[in-house]
PDB file of N, CA and C in Angstrom:
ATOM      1  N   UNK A   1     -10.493 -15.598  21.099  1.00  0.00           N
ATOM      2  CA  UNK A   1     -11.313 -14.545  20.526  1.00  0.00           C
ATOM      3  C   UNK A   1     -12.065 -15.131  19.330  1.00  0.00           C
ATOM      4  N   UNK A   2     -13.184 -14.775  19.003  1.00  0.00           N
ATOM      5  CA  UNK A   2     -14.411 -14.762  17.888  1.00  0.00           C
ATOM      6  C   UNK A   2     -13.779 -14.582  16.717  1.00  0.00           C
ATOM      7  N   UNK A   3     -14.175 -15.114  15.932  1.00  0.00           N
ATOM      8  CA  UNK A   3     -13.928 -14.218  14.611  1.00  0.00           C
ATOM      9  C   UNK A   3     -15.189 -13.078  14.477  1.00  0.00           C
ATOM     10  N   UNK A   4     -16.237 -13.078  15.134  1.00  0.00           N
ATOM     11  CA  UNK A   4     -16.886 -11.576  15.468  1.00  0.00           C
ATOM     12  C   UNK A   4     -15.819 -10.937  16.599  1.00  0.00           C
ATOM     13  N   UNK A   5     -15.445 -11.223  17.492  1.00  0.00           N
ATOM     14  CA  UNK A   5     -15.118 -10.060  18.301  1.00  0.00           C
ATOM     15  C   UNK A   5     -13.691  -9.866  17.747  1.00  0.00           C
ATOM     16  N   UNK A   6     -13.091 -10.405  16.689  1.00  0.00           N
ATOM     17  CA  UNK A   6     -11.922 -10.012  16.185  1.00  0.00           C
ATOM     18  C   UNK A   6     -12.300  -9.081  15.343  1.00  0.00           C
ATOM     19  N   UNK A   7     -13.267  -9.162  14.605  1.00  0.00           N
ATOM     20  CA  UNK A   7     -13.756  -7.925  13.192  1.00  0.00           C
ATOM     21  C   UNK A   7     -13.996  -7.039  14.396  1.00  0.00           C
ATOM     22  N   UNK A   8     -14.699  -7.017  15.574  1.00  0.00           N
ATOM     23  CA  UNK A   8     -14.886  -5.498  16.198  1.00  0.00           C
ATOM     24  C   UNK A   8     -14.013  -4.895  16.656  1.00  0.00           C
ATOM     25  N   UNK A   9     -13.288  -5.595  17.075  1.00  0.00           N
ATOM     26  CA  UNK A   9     -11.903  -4.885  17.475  1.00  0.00           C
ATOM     27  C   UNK A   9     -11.124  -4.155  16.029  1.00  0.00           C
ATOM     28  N   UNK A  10     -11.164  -4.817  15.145  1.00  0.00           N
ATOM     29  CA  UNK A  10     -10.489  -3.804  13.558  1.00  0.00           C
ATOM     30  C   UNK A  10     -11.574  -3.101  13.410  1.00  0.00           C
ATOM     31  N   UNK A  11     -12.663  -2.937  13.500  1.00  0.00           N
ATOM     32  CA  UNK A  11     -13.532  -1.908  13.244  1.00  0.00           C
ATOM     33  C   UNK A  11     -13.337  -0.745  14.271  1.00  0.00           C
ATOM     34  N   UNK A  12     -13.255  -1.221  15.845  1.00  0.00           N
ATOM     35  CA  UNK A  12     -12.821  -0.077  16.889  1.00  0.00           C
ATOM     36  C   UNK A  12     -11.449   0.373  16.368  1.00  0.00           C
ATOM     37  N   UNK A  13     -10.779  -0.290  15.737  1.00  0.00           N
ATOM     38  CA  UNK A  13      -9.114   0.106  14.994  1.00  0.00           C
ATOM     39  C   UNK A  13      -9.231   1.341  14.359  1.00  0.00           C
ATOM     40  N   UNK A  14     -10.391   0.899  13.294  1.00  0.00           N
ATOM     41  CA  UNK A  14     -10.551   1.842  12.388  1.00  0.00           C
ATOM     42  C   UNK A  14     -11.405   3.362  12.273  1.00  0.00           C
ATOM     43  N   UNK A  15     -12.326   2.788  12.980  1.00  0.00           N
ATOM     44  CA  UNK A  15     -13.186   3.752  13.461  1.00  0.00           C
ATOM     45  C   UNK A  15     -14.671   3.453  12.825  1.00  0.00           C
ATOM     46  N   UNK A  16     -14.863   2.789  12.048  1.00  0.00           N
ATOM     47  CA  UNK A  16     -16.069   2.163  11.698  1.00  0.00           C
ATOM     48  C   UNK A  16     -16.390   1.317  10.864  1.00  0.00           C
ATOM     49  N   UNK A  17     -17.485   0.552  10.704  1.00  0.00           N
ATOM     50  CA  UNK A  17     -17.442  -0.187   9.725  1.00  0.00           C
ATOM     51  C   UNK A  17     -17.490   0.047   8.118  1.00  0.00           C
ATOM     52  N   UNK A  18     -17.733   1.086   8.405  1.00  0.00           N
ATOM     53  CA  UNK A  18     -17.780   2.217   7.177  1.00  0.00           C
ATOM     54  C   UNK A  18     -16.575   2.316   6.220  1.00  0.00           C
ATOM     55  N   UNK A  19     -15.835   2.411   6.951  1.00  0.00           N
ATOM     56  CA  UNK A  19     -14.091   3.056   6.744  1.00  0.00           C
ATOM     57  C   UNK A  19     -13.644   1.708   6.814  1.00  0.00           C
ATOM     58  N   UNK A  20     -13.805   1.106   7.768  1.00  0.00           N
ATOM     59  CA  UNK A  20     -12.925  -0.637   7.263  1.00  0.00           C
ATOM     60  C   UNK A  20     -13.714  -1.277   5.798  1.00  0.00           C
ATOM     61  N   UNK A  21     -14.589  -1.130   5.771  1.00  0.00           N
ATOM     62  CA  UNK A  21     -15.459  -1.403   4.195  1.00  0.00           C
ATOM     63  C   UNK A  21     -14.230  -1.061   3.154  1.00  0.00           C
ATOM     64  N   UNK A  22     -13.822   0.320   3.136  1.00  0.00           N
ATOM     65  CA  UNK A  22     -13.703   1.111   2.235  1.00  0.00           C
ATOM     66  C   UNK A  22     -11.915   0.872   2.058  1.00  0.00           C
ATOM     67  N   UNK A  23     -11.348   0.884   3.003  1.00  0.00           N
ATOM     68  CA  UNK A  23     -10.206   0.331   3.087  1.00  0.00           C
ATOM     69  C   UNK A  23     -10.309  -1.099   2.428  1.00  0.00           C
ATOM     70  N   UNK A  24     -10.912  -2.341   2.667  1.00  0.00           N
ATOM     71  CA  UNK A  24     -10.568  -3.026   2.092  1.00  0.00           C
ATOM     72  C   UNK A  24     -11.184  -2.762   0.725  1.00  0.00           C
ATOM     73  N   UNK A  25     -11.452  -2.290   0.158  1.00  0.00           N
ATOM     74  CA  UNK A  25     -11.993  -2.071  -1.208  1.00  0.00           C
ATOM     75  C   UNK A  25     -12.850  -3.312  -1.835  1.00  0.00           C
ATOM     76  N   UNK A  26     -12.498  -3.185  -3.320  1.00  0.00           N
ATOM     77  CA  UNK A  26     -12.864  -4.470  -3.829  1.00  0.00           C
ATOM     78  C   UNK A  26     -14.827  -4.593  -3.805  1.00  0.00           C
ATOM     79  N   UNK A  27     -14.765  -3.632  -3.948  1.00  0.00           N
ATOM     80  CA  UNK A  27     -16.503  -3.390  -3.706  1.00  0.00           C
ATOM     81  C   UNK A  27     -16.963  -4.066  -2.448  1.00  0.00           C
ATOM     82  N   UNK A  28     -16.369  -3.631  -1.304  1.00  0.00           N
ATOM     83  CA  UNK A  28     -17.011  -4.104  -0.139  1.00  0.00           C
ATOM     84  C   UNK A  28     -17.456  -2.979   0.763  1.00  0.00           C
ATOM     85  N   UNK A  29     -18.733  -3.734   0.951  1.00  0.00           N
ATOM     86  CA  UNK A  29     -19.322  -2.444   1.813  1.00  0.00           C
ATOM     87  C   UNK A  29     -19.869  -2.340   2.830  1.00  0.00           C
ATOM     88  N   UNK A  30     -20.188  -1.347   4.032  1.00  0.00           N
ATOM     89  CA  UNK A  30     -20.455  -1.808   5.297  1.00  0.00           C
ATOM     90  C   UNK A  30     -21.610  -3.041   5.751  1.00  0.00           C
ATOM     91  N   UNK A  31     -22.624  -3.016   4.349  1.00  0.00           N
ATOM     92  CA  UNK A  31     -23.548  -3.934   4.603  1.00  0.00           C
ATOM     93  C   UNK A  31     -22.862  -5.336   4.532  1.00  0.00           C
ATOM     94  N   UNK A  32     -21.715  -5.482   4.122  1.00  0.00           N
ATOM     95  CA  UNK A  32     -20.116  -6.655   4.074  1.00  0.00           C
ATOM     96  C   UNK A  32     -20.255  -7.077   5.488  1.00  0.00           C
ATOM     97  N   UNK A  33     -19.451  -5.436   6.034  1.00  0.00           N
ATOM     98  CA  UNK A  33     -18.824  -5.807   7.065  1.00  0.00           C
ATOM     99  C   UNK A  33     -20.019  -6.207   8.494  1.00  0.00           C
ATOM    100  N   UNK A  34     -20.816  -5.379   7.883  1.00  0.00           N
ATOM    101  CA  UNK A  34     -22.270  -5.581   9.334  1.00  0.00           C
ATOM    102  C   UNK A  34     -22.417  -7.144   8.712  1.00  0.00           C
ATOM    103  N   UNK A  35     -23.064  -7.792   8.007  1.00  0.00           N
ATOM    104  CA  UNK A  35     -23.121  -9.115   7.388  1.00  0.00           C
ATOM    105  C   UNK A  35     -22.306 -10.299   8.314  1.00  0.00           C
ATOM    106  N   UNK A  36     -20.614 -10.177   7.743  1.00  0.00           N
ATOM    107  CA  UNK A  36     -19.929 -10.822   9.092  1.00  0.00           C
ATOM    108  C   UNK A  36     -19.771 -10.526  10.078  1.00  0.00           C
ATOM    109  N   UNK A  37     -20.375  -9.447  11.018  1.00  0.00           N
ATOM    110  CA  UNK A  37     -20.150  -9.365  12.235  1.00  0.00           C
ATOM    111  C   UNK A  37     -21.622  -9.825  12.875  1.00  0.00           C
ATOM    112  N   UNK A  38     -22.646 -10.085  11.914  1.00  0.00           N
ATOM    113  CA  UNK A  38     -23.719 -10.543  12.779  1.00  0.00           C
ATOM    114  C   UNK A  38     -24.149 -12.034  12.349  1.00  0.00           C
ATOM    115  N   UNK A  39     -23.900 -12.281  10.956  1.00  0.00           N
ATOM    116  CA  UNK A  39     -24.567 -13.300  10.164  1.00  0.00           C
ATOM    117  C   UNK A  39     -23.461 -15.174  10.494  1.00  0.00           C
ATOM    118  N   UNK A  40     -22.377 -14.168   9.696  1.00  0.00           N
ATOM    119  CA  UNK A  40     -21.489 -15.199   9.128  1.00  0.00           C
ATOM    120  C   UNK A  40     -20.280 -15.674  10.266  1.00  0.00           C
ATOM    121  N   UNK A  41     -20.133 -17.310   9.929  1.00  0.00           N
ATOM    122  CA  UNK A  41     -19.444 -17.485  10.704  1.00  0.00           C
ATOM    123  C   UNK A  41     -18.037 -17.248  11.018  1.00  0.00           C
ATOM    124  N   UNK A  42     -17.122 -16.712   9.761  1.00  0.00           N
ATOM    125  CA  UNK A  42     -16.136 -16.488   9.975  1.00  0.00           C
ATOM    126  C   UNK A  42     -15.608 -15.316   8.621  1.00  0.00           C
ATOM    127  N   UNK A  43     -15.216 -14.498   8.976  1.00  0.00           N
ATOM    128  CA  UNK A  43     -14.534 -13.531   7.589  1.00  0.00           C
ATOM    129  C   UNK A  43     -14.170 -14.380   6.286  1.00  0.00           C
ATOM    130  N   UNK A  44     -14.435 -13.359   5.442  1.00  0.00           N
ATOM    131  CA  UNK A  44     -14.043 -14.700   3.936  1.00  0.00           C
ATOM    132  C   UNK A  44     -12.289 -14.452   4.121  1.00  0.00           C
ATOM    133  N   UNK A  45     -12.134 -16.062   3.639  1.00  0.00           N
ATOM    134  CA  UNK A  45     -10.631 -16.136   4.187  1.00  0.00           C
ATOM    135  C   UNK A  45      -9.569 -15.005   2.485  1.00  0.00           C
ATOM    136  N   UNK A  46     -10.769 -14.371   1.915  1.00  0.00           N
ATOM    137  CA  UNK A  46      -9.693 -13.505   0.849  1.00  0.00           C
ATOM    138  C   UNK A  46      -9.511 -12.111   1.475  1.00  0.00           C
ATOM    139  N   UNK A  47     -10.512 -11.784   2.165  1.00  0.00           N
ATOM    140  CA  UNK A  47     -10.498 -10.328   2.962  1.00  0.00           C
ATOM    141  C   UNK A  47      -9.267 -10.103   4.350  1.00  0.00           C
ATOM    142  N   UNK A  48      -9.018 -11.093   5.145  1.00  0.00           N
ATOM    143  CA  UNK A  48      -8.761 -11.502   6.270  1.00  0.00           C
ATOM    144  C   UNK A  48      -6.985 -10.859   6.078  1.00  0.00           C
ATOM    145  N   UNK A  49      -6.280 -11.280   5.319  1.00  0.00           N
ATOM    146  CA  UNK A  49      -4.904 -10.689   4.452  1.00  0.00           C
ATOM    147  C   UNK A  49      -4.991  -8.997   4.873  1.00  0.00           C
ATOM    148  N   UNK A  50      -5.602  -8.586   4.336  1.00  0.00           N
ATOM    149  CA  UNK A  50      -6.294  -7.690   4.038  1.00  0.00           C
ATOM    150  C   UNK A  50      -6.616  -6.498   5.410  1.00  0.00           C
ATOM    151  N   UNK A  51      -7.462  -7.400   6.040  1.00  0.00           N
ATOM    152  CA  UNK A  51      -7.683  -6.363   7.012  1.00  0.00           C
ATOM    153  C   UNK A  51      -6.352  -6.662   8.346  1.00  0.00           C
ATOM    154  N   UNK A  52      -5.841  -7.699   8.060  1.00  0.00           N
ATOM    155  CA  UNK A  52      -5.007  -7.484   9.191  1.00  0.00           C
ATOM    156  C   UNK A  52      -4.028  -6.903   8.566  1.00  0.00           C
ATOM    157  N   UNK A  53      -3.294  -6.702   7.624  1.00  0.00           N
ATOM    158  CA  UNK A  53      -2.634  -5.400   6.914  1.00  0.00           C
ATOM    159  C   UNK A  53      -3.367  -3.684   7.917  1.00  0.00           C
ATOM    160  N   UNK A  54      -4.232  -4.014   7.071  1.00  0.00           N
ATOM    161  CA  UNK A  54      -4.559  -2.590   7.604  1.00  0.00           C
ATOM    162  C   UNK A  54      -4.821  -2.100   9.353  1.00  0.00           C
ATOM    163  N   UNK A  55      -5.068  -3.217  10.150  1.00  0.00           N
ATOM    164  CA  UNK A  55      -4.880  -2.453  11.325  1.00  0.00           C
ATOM    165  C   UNK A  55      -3.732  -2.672  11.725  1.00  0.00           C
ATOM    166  N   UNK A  56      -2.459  -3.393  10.735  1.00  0.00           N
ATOM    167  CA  UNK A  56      -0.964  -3.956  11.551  1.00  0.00           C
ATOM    168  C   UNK A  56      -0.765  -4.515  12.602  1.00  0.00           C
ATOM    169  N   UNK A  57      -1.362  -5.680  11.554  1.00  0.00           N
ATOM    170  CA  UNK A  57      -0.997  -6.815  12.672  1.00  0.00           C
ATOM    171  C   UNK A  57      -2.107  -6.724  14.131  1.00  0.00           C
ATOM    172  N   UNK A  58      -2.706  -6.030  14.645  1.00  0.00           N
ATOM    173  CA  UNK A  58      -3.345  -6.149  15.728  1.00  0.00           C
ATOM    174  C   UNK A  58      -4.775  -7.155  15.868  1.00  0.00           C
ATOM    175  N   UNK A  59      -5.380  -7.203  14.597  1.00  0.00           N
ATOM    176  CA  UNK A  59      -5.965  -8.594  14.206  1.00  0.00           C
ATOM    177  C   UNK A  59      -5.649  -9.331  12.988  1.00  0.00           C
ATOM    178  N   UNK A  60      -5.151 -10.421  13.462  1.00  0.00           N
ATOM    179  CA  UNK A  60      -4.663 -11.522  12.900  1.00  0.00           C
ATOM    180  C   UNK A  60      -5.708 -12.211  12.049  1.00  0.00           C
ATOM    181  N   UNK A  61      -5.084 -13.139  11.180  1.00  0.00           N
ATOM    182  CA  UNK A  61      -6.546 -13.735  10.263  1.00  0.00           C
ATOM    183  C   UNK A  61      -6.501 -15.022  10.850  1.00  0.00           C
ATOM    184  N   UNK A  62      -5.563 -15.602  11.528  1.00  0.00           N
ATOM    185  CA  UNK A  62      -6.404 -16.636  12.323  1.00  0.00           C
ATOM    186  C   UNK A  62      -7.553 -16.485  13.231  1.00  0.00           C
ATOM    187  N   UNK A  63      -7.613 -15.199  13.901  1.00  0.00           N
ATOM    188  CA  UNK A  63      -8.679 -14.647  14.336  1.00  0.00           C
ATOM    189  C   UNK A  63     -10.148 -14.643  13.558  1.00  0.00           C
ATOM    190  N   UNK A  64      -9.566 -13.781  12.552  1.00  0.00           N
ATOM    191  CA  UNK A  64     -10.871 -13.630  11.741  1.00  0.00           C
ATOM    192  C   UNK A  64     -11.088 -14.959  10.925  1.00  0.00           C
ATOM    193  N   UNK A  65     -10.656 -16.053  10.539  1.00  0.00           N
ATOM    194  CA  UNK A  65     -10.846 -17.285  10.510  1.00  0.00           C
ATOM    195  C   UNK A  65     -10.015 -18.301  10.760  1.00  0.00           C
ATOM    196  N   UNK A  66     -10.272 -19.095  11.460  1.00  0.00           N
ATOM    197  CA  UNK A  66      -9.941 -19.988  12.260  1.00  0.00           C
ATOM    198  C   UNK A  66      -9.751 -21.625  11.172  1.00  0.00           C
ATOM    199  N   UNK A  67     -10.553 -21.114  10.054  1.00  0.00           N
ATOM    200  CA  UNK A  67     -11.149 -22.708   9.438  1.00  0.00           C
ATOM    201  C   UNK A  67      -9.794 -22.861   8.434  1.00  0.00           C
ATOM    202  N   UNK A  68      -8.801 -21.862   8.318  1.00  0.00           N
ATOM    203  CA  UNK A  68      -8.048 -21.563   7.061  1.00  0.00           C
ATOM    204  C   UNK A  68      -6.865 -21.554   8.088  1.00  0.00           C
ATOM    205  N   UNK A  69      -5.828 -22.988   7.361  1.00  0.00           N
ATOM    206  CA  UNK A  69      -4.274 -22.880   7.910  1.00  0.00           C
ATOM    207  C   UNK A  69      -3.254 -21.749   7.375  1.00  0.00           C
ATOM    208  N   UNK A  70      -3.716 -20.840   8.362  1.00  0.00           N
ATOM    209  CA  UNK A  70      -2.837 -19.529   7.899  1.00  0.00           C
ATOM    210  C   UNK A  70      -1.221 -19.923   7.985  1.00  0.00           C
ATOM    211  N   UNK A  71      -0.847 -20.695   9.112  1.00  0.00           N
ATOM    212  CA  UNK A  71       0.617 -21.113   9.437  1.00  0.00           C
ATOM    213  C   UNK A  71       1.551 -21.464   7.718  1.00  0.00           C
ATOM    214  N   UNK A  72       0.633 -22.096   6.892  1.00  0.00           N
ATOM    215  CA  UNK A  72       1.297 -22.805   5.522  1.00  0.00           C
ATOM    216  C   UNK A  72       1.782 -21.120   4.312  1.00  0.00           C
ATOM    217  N   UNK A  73       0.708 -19.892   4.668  1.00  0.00           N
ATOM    218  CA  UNK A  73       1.354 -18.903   4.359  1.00  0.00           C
ATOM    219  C   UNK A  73       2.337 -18.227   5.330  1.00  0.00           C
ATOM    220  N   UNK A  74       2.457 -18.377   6.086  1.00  0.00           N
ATOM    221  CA  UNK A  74       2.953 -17.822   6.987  1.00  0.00           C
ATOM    222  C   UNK A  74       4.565 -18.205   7.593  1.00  0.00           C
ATOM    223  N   UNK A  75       4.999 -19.486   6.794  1.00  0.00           N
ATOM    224  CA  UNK A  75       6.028 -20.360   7.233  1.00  0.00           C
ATOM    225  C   UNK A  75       6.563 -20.365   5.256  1.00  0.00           C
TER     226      UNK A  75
END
C-alpha cells in the first residue's frame, strides 16, 4: 500500500479529511491533509504516531511512511 492510499483509507476511517485534520490537531488542516494525499510523498513522519492512534491501529505509519524505521520505536 501507498502512503497515499494509506492516508485514504484513515480518511474513509474517519469520515473526512476534515475531521482527520482536526483530530490530529496541532494546527493541521484539511488543506494538510489534501496536500499529502496529492502532493507529498510520504506523511510527515511526526503526524503518522498520530493518526494511526486515531484510527487504531488500522493504518500503520509504516504505511504512511515507509522512509522512517518505525521497527527501532516499536521494539
Amino acid at each position: 500500500m501507498s502512503p497515499q492510499e494509506a492516508l485514504k483509507k484513515a480518511v474513509r476511517l474517519v469520515g473526512s479529511q476534515t475531521r482527520l485534520a482536526r483530530e490530529i490537531g496541532g494546527g493541521i488542516t484539511q488543506a494538510h491533509v489534501y496536500y499529502w494525499l496529492t502532493q507529498a510523498p510520504v506523511v510527515p513522519a511526526e503526524h503518522c504516531p498520530t493518526i494511526e492512534y486515531i484510527v487504531k491501529r488500522e493504518v500503520r505509519c509504516e504505511d504512511l511512511n515507509p522512509r522512517v524505521n518505525w521497527w527501532v520505536l516499536r521494539n
